[in-house]
PDB file of N, CA and C in Angstrom:
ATOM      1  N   UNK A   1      -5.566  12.755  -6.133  1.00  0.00           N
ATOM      2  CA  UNK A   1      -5.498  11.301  -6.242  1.00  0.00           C
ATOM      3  C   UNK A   1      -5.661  10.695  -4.853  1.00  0.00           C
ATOM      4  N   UNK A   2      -6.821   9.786  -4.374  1.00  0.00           N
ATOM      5  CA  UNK A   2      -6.600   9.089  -3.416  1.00  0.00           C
ATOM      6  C   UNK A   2      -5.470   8.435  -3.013  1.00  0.00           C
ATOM      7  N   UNK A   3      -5.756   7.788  -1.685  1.00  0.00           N
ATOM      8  CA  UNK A   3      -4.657   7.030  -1.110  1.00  0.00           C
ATOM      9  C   UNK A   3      -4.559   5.752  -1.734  1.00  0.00           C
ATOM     10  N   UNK A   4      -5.816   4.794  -1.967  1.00  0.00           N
ATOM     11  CA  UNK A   4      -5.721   3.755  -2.827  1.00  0.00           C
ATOM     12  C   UNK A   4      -5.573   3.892  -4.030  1.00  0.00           C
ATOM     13  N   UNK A   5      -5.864   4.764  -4.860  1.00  0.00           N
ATOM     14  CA  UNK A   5      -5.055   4.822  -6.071  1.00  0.00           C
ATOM     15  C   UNK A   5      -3.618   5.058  -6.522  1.00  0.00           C
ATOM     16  N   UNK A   6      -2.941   5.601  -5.117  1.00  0.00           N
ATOM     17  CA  UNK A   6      -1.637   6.299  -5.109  1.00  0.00           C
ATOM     18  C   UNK A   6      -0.772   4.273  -4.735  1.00  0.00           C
ATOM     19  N   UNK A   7      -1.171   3.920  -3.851  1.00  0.00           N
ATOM     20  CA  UNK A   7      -1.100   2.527  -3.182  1.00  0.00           C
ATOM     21  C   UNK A   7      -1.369   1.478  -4.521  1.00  0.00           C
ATOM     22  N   UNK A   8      -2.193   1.847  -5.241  1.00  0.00           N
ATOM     23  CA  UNK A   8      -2.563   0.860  -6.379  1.00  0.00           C
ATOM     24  C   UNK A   8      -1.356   1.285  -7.624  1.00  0.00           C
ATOM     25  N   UNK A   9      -1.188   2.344  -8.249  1.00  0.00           N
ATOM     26  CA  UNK A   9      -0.249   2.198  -9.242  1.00  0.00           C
ATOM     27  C   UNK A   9       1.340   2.034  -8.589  1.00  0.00           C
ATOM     28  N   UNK A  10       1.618   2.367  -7.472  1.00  0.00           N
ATOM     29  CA  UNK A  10       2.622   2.151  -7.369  1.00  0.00           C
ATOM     30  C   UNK A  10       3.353   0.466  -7.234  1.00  0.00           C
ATOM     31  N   UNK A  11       2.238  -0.521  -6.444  1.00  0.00           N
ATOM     32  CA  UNK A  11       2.197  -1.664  -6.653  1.00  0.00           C
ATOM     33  C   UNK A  11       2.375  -2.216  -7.928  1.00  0.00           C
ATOM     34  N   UNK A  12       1.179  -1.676  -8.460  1.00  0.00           N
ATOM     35  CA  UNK A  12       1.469  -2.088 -10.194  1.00  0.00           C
ATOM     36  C   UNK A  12       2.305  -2.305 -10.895  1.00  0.00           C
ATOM     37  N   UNK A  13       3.163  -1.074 -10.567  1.00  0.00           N
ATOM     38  CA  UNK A  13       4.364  -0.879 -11.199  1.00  0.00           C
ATOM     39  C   UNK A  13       6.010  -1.654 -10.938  1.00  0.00           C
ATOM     40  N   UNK A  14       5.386  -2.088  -9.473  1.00  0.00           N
ATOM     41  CA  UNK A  14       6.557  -3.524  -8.719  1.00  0.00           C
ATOM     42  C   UNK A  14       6.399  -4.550  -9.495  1.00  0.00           C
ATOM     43  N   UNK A  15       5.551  -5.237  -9.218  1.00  0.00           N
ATOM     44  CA  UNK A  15       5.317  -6.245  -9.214  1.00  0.00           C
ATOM     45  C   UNK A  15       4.801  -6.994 -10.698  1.00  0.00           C
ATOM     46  N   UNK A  16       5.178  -8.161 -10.693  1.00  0.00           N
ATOM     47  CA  UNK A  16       5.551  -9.053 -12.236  1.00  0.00           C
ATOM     48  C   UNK A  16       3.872  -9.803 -12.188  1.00  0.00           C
ATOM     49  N   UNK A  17       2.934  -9.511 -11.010  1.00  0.00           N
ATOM     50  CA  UNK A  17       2.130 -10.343 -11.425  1.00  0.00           C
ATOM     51  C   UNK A  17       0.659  -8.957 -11.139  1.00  0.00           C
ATOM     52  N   UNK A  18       0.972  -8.064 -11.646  1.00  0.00           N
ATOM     53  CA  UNK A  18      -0.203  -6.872 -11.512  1.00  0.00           C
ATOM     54  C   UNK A  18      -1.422  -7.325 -11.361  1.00  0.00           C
ATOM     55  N   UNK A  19      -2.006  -8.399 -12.072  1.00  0.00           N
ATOM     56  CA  UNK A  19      -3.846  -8.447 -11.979  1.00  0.00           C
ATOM     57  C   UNK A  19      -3.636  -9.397 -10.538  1.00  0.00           C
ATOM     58  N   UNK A  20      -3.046  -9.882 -10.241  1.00  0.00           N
ATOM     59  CA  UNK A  20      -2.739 -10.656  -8.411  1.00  0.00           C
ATOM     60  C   UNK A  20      -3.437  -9.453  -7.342  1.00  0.00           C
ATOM     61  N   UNK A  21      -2.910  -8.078  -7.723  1.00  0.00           N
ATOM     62  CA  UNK A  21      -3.143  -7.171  -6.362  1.00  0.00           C
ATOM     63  C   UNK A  21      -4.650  -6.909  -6.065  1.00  0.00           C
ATOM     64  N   UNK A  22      -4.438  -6.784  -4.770  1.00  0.00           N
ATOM     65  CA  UNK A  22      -5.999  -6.884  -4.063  1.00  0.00           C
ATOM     66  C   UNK A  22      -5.512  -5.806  -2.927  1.00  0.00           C
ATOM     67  N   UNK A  23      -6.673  -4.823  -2.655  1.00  0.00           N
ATOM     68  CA  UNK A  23      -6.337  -3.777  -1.891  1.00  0.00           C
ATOM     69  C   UNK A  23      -7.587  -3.849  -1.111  1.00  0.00           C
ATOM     70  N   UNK A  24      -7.741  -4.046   0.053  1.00  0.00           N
ATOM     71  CA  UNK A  24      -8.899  -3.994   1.173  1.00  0.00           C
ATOM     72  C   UNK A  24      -9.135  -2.918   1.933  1.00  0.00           C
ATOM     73  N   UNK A  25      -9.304  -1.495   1.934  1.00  0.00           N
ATOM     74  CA  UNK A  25      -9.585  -0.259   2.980  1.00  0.00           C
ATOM     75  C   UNK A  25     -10.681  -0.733   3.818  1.00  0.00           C
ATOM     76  N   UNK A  26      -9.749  -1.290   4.940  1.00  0.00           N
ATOM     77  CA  UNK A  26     -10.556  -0.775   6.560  1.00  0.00           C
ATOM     78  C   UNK A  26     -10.539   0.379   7.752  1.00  0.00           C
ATOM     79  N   UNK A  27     -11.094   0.453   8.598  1.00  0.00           N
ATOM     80  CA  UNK A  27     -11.268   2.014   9.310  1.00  0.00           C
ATOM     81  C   UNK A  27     -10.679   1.054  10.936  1.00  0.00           C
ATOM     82  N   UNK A  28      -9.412   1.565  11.222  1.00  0.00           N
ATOM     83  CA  UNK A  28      -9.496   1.113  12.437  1.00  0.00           C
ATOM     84  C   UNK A  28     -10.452   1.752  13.646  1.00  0.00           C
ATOM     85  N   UNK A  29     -10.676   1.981  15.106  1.00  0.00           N
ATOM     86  CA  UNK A  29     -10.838   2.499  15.868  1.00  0.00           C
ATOM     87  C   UNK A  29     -10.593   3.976  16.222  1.00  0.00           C
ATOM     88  N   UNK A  30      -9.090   4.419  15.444  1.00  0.00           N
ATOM     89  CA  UNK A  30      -9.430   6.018  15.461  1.00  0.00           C
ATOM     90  C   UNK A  30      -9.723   6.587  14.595  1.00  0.00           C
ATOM     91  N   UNK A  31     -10.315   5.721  13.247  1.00  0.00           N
ATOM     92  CA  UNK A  31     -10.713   6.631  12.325  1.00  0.00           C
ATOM     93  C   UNK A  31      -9.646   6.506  11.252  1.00  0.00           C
ATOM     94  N   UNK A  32      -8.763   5.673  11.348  1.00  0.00           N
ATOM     95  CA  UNK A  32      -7.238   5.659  10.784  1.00  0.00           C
ATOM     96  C   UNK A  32      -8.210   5.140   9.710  1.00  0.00           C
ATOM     97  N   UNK A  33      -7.552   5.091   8.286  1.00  0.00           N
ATOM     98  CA  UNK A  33      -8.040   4.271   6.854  1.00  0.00           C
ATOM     99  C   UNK A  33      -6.471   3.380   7.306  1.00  0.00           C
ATOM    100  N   UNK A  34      -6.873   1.873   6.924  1.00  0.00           N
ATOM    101  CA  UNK A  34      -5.882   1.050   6.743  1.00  0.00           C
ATOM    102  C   UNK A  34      -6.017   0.297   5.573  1.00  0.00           C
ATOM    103  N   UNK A  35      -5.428   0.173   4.719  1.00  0.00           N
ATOM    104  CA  UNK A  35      -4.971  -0.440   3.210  1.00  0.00           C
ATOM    105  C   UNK A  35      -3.949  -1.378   3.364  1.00  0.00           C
ATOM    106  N   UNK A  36      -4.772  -2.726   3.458  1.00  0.00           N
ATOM    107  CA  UNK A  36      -4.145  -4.261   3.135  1.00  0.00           C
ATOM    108  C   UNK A  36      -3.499  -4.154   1.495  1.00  0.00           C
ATOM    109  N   UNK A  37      -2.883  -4.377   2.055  1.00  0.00           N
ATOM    110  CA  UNK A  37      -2.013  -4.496   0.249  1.00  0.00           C
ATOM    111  C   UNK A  37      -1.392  -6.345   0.032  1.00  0.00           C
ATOM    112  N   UNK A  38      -2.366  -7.194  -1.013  1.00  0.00           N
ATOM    113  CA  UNK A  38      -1.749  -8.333  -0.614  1.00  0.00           C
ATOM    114  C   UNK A  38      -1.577  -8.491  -2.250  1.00  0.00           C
ATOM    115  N   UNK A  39      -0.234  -9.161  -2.856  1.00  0.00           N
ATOM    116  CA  UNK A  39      -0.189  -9.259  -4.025  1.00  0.00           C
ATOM    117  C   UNK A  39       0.507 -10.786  -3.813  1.00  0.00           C
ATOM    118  N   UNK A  40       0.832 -11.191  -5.012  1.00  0.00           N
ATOM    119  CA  UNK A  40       1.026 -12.722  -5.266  1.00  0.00           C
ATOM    120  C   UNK A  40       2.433 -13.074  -4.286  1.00  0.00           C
ATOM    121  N   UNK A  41       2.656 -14.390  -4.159  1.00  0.00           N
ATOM    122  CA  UNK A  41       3.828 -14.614  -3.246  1.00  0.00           C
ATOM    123  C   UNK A  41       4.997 -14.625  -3.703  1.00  0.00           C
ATOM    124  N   UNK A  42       5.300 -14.918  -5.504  1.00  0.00           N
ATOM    125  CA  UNK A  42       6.263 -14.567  -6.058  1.00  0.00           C
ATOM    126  C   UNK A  42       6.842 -13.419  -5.926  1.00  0.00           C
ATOM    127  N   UNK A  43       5.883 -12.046  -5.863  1.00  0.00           N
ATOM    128  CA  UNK A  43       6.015 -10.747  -5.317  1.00  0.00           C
ATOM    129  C   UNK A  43       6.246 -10.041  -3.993  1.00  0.00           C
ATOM    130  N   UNK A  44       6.223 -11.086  -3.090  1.00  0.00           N
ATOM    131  CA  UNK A  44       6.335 -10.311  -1.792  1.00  0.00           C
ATOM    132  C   UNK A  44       7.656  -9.493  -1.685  1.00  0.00           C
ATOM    133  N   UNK A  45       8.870  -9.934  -2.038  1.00  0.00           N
ATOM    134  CA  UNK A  45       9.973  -9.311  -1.812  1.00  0.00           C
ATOM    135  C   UNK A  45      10.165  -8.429  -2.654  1.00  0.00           C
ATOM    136  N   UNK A  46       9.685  -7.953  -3.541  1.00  0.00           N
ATOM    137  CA  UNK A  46       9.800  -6.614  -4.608  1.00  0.00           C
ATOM    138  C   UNK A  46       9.133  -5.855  -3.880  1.00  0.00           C
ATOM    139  N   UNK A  47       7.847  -6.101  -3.068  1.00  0.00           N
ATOM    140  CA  UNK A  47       6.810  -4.841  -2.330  1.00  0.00           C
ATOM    141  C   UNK A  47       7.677  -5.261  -1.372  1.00  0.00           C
ATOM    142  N   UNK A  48       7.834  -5.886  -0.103  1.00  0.00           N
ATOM    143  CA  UNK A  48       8.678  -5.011   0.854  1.00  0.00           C
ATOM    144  C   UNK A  48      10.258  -4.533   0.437  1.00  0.00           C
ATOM    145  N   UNK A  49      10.697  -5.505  -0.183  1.00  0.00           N
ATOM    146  CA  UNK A  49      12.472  -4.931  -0.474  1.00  0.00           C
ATOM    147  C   UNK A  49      13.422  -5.092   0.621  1.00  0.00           C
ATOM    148  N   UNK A  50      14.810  -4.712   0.039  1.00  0.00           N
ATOM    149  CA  UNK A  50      15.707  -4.918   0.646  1.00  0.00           C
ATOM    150  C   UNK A  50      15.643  -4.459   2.365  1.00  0.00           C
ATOM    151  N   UNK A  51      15.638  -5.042   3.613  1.00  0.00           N
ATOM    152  CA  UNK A  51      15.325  -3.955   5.034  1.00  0.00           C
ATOM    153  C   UNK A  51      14.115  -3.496   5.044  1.00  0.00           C
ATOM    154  N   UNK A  52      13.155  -3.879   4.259  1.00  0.00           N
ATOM    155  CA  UNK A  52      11.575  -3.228   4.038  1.00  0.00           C
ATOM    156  C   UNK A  52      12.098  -1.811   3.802  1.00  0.00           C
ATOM    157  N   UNK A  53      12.980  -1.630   3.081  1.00  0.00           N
ATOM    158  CA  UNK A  53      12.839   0.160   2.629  1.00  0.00           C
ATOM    159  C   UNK A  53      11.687   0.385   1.861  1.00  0.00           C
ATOM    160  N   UNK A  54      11.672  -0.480   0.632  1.00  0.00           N
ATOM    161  CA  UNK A  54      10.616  -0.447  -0.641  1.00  0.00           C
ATOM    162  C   UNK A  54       9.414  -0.028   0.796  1.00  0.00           C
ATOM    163  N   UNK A  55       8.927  -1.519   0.978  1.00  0.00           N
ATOM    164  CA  UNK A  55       7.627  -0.915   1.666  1.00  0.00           C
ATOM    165  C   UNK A  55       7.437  -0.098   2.661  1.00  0.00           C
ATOM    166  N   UNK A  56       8.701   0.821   3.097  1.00  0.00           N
ATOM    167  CA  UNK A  56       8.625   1.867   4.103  1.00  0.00           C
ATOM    168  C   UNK A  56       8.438   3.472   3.083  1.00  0.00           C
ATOM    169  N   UNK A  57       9.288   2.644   2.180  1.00  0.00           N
ATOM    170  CA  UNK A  57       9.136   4.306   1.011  1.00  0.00           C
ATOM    171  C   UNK A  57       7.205   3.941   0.447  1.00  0.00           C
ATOM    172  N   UNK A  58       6.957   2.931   0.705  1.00  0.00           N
ATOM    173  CA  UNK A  58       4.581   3.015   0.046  1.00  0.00           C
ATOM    174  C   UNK A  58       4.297   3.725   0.945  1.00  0.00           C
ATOM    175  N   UNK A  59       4.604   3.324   2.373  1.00  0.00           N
ATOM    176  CA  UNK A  59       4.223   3.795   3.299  1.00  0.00           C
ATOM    177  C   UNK A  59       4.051   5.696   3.453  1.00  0.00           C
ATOM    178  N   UNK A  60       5.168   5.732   3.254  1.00  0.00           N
ATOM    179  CA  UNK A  60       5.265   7.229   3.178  1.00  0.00           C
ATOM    180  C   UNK A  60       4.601   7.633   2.056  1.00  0.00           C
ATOM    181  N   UNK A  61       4.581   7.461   0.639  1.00  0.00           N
ATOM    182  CA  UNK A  61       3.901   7.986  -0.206  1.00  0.00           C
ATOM    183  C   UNK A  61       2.724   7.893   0.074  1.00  0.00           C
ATOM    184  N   UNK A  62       1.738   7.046   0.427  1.00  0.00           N
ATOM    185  CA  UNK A  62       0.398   6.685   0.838  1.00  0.00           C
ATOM    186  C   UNK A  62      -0.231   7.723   1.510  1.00  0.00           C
ATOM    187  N   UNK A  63       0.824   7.945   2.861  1.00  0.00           N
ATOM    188  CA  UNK A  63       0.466   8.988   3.917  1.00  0.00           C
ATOM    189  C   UNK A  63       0.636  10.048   3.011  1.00  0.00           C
ATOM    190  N   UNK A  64       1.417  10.606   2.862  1.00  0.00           N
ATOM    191  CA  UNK A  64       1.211  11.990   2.081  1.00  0.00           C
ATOM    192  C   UNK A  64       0.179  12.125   1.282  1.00  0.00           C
ATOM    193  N   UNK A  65      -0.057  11.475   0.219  1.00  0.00           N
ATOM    194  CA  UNK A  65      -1.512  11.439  -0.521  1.00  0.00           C
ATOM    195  C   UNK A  65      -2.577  11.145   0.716  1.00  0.00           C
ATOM    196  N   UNK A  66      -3.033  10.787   1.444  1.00  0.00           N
ATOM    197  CA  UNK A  66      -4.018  10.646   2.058  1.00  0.00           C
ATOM    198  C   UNK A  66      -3.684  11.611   3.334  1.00  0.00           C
ATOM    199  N   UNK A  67      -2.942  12.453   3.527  1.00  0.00           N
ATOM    200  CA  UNK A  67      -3.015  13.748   4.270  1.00  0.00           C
ATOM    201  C   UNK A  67      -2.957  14.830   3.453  1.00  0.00           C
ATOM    202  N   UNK A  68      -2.819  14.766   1.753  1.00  0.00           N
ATOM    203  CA  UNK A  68      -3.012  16.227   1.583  1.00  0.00           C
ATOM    204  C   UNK A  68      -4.938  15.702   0.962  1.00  0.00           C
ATOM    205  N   UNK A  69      -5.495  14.412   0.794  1.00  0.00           N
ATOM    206  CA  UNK A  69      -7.026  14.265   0.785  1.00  0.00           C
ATOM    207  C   UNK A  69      -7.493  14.465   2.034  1.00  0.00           C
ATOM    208  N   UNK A  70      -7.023  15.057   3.187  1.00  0.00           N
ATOM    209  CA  UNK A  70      -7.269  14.804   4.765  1.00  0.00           C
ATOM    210  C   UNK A  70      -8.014  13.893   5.423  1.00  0.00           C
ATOM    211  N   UNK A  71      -7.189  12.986   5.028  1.00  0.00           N
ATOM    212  CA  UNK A  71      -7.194  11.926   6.319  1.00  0.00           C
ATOM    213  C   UNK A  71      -5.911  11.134   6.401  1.00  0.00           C
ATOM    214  N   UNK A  72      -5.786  10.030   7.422  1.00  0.00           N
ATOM    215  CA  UNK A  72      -4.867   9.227   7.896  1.00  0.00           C
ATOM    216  C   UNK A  72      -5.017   8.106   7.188  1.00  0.00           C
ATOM    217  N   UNK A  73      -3.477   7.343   6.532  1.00  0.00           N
ATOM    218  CA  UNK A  73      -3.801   6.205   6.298  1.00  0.00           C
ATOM    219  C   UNK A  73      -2.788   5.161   6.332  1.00  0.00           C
ATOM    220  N   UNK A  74      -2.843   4.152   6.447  1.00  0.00           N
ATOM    221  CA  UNK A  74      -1.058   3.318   6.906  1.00  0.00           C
ATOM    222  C   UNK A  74      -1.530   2.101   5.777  1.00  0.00           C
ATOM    223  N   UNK A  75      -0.362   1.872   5.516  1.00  0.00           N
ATOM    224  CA  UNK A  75      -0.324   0.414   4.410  1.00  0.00           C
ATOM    225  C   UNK A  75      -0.017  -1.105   5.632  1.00  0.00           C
ATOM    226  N   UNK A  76      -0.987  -1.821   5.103  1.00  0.00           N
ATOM    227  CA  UNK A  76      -0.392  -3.117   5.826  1.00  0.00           C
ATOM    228  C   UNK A  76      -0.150  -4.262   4.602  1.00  0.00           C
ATOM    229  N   UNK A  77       0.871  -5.207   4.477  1.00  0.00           N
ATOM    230  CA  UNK A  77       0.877  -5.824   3.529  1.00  0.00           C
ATOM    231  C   UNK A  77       0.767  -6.921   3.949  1.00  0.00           C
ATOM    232  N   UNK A  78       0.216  -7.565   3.617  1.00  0.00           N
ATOM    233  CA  UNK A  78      -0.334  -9.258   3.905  1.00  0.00           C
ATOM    234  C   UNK A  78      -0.014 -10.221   2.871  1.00  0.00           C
ATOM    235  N   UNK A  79      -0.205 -11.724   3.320  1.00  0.00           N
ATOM    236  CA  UNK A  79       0.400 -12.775   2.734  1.00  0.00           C
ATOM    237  C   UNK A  79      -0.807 -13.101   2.188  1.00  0.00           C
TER     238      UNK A  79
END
């Protein structure tokens, strides 16, 4: 399973307004994959969560799926 698909159902599964999410993969400078994750504004606080744990625990799932597909990839979540 890719990194954006791993990044896409798990969103899905937050958030009260699912067809809202929009996922953008860009390539920074080292080659990093970066995944904008922007979903509706009613939703922002279910994707990051309490202390941003929620969005520190995407974070980590993301990376793992996109290091055992080998490569690098970090979640950024946007407004």
């Amino acid at each position: 399973m890719m990194a954006v698909d791993v990044l896409e159902f798990i969103a899905r599964n937050l958030v009260d307004h699912p067809d809202d999410i929009e996922i953008t993969e860009t390539e920074d400078d080292d080659g990093e994959v970066v995944l904008e994750l922007k979903v509706h504004p009613e939703d922002m606080g279910k994707v990051i969560g309490k202390r941003g744990r929620t969005a520190k625990a995407i974070r980590t799932m993301v990376k793992a799926a996109s290091t055992r597909d080998g490569q690098q990839a970090t979640v950024e979540i946007v407004e």
